[in-house]
Protein backbone atom coordinates (compact mmCIF):
# COMPACT_ATOMS: atom_id res chain seq x y z
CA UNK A 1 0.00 0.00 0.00
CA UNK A 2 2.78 2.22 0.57
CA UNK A 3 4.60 2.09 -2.65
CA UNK A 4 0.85 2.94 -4.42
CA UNK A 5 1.30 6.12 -1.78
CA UNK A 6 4.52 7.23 -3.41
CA UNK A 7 3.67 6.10 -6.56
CA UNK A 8 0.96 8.90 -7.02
CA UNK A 9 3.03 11.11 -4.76
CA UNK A 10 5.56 10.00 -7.33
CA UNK A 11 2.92 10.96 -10.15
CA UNK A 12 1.63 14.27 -8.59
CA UNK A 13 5.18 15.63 -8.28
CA UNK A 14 5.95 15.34 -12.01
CA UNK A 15 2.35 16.54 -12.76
CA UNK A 16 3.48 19.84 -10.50
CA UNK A 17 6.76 20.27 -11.96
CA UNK A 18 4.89 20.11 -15.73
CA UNK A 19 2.44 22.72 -14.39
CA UNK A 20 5.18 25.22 -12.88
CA UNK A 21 7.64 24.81 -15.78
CA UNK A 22 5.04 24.68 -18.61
CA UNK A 23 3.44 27.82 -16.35
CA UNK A 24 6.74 29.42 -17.10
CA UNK A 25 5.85 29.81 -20.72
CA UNK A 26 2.38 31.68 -19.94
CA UNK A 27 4.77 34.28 -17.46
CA UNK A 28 7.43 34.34 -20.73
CA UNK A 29 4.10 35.14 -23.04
CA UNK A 30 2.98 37.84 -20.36
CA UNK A 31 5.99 39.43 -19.37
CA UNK A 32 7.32 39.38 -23.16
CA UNK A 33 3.80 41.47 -24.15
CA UNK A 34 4.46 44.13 -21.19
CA UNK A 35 7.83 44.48 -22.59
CA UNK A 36 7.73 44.66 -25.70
CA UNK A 37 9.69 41.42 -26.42
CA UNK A 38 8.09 38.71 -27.99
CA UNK A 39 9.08 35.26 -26.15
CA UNK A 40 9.45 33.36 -29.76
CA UNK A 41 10.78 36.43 -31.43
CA UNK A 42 14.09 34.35 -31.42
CA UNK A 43 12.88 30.47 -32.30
CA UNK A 44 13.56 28.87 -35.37
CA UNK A 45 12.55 25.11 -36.00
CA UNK A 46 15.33 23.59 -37.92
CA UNK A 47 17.12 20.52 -37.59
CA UNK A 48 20.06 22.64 -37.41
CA UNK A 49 18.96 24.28 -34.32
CA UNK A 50 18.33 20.72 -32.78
CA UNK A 51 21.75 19.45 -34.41
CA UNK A 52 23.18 22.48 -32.85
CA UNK A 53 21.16 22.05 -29.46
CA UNK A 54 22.35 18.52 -29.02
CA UNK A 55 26.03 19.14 -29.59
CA UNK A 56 26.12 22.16 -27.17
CA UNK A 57 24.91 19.66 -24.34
CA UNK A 58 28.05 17.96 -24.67
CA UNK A 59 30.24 20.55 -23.13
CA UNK A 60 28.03 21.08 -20.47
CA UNK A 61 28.41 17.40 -19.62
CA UNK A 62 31.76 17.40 -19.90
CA UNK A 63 32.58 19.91 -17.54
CA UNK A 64 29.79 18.66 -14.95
CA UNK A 65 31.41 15.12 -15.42
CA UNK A 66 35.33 16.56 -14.70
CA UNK A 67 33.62 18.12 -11.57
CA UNK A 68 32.41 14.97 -10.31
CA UNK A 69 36.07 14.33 -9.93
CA UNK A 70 36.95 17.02 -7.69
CA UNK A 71 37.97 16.57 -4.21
CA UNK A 72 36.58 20.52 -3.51
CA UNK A 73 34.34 20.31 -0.86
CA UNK A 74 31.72 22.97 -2.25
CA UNK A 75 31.57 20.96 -5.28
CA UNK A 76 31.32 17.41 -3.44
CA UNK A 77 28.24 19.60 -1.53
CA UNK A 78 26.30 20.26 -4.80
CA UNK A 79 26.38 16.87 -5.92
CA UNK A 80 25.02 15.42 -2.50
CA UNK A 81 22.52 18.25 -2.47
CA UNK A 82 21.51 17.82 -5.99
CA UNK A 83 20.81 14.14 -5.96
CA UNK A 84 19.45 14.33 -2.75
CA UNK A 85 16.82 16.82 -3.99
CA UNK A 86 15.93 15.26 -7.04
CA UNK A 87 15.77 11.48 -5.36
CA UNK A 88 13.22 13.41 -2.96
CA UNK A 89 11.04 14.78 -6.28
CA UNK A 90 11.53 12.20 -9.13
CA UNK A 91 12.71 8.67 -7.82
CA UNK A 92 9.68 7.45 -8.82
CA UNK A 93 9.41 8.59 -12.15
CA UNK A 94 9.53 6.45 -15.62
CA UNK A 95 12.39 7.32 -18.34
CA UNK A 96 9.62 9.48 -20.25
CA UNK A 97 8.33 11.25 -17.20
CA UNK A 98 11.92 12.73 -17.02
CA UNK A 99 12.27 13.29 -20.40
CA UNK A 100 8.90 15.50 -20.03
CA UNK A 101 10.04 17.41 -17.03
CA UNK A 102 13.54 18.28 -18.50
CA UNK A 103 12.15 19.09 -21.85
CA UNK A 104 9.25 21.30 -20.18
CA UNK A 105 11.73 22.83 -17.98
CA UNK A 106 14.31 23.31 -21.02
CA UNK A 107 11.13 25.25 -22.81
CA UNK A 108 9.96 26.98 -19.78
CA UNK A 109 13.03 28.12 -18.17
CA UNK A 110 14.38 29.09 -21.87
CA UNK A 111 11.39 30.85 -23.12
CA UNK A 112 11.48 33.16 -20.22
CA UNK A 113 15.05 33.60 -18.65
CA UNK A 114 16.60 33.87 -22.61
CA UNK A 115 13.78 34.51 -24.80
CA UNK A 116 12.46 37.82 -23.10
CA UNK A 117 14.60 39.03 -20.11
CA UNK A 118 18.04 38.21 -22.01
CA UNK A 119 16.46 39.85 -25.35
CA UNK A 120 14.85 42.48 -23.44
CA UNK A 121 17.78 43.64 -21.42
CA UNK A 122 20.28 42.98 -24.45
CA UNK A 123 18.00 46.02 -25.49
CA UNK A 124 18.24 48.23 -23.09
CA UNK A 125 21.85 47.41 -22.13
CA UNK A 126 23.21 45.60 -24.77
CA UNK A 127 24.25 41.74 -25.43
CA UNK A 128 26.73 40.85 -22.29
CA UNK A 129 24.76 42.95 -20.11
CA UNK A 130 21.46 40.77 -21.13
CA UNK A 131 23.39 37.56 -21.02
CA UNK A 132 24.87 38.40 -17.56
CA UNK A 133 21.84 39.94 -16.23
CA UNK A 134 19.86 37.00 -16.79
CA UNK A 135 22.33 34.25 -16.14
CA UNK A 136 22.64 36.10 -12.74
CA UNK A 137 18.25 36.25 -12.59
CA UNK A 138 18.53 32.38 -13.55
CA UNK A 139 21.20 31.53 -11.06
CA UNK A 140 19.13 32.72 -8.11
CA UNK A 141 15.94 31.57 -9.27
CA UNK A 142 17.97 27.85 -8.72
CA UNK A 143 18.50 28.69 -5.09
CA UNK A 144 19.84 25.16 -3.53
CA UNK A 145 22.78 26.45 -2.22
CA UNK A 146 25.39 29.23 -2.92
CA UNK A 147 27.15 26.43 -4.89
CA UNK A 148 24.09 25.67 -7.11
CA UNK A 149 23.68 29.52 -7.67
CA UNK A 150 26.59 29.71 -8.75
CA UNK A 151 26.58 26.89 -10.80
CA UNK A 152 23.47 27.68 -12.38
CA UNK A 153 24.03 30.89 -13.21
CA UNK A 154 27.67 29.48 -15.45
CA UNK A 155 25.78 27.83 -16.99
CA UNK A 156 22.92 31.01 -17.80
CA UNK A 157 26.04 32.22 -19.14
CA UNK A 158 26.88 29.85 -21.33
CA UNK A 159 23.11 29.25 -22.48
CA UNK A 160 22.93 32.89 -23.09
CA UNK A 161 26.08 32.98 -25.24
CA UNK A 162 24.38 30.76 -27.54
CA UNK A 163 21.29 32.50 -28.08
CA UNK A 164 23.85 35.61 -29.18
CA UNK A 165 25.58 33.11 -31.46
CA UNK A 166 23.54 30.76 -32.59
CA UNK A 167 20.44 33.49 -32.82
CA UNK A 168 18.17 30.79 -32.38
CA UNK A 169 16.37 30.36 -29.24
CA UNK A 170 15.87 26.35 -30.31
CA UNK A 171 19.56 25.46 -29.74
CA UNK A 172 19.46 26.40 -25.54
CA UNK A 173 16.11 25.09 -25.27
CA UNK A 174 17.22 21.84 -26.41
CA UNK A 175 20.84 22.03 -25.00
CA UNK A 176 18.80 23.11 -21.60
CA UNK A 177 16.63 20.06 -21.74
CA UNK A 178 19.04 17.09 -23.16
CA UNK A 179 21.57 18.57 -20.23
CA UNK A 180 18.50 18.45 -17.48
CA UNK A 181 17.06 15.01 -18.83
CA UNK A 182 20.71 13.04 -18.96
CA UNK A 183 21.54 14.57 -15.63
CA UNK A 184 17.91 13.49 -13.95
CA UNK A 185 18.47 10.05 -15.17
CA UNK A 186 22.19 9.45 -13.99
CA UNK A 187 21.39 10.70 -10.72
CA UNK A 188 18.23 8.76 -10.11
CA UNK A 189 19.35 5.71 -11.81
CA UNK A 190 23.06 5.75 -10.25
CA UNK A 191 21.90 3.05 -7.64
């Protein structure tokens, strides 16, 4: 009886996490009108923006797995904290309940930090200061720990810096996602 228990607690917390990060894109929509900055302005469907998507994950990984490897005790923190956390929220979830958070979240998060504060900013203040700016929004919005702030808000940076070169908001949506999805699975399915 109590694995049905955690099995819809198990199914409610994806549910949530598909209504807050899908919610994201209605706040994106809203926020984008009141400024003046359309949230799709910058999307492009292409298989080149996936292509490009996919193989900007791969950096990301990289430099997460080389971390892994550190004997730095902040770092050695974030990884407890972060596998911790998201054993807590997704152990029960199936391979495609992931995949729908992370790609949700990769949209959501995207849409909104990238699509219209980094665009609308980049405005106002130019490129770096819009890529900074919302890296820095993005970063705090990920709250863990100072660690995962700062974390989090690297890699804003770097998901900003392909927006500016790619100019296709496609490639850090999927980049986002793929990096969100592989590193939901490893640390749930480490065990």
């Amino acid at each position: 009886m109590a694995s049905g228990k955690q099995r819809i607690s198990g199914y409610r917390m994806v549910y949530l996490a598909l209504v807050f990060e899908g919610g994201l894109v209605g706040i994106a929509l809203g926020l984008g009108w009141l400024l003046d900055t359309p949230a799709f302005a910058q999307f492009q469907l292409s298989w080149r923006g996936v292509s490009q998507g996919v193989l900007a994950t791969l950096p990301i990984l990289l430099l997460v797995l080389c971390a892994g490897f550190l004997e730095y005790p902040p770092v050695k923190d974030l990884f407890r904290l972060s596998r911790a956390h998201i054993i807590r929220l997704f152990s029960d979830a199936s391979l495609l309940d992931l995949a729908l958070v992370a790609g949700v979240a990769g949209l959501g998060e995207e849409v909104l930090f990238r699509g219209v504060i980094q665009m609308s900013l980049a405005v106002h203040f130019g490129p770096l200061a819009g890529v900074l700016i919302a890296a820095l929004l993005f970063g705090l919005v990920h709250s863990l720990s100072l660690a995962y702030v700062i974390s989090a808000t690297l890699i804003g940076i770097y998901l900003g810096c392909l927006l500016l070169i790619c100019d296709n908001l496609l490639v850090p949506i999927i980049t986002h996602g793929l990096y969100d999805f592989i590193v939901l699975v490893v640390l749930i399915r480490r065990d």
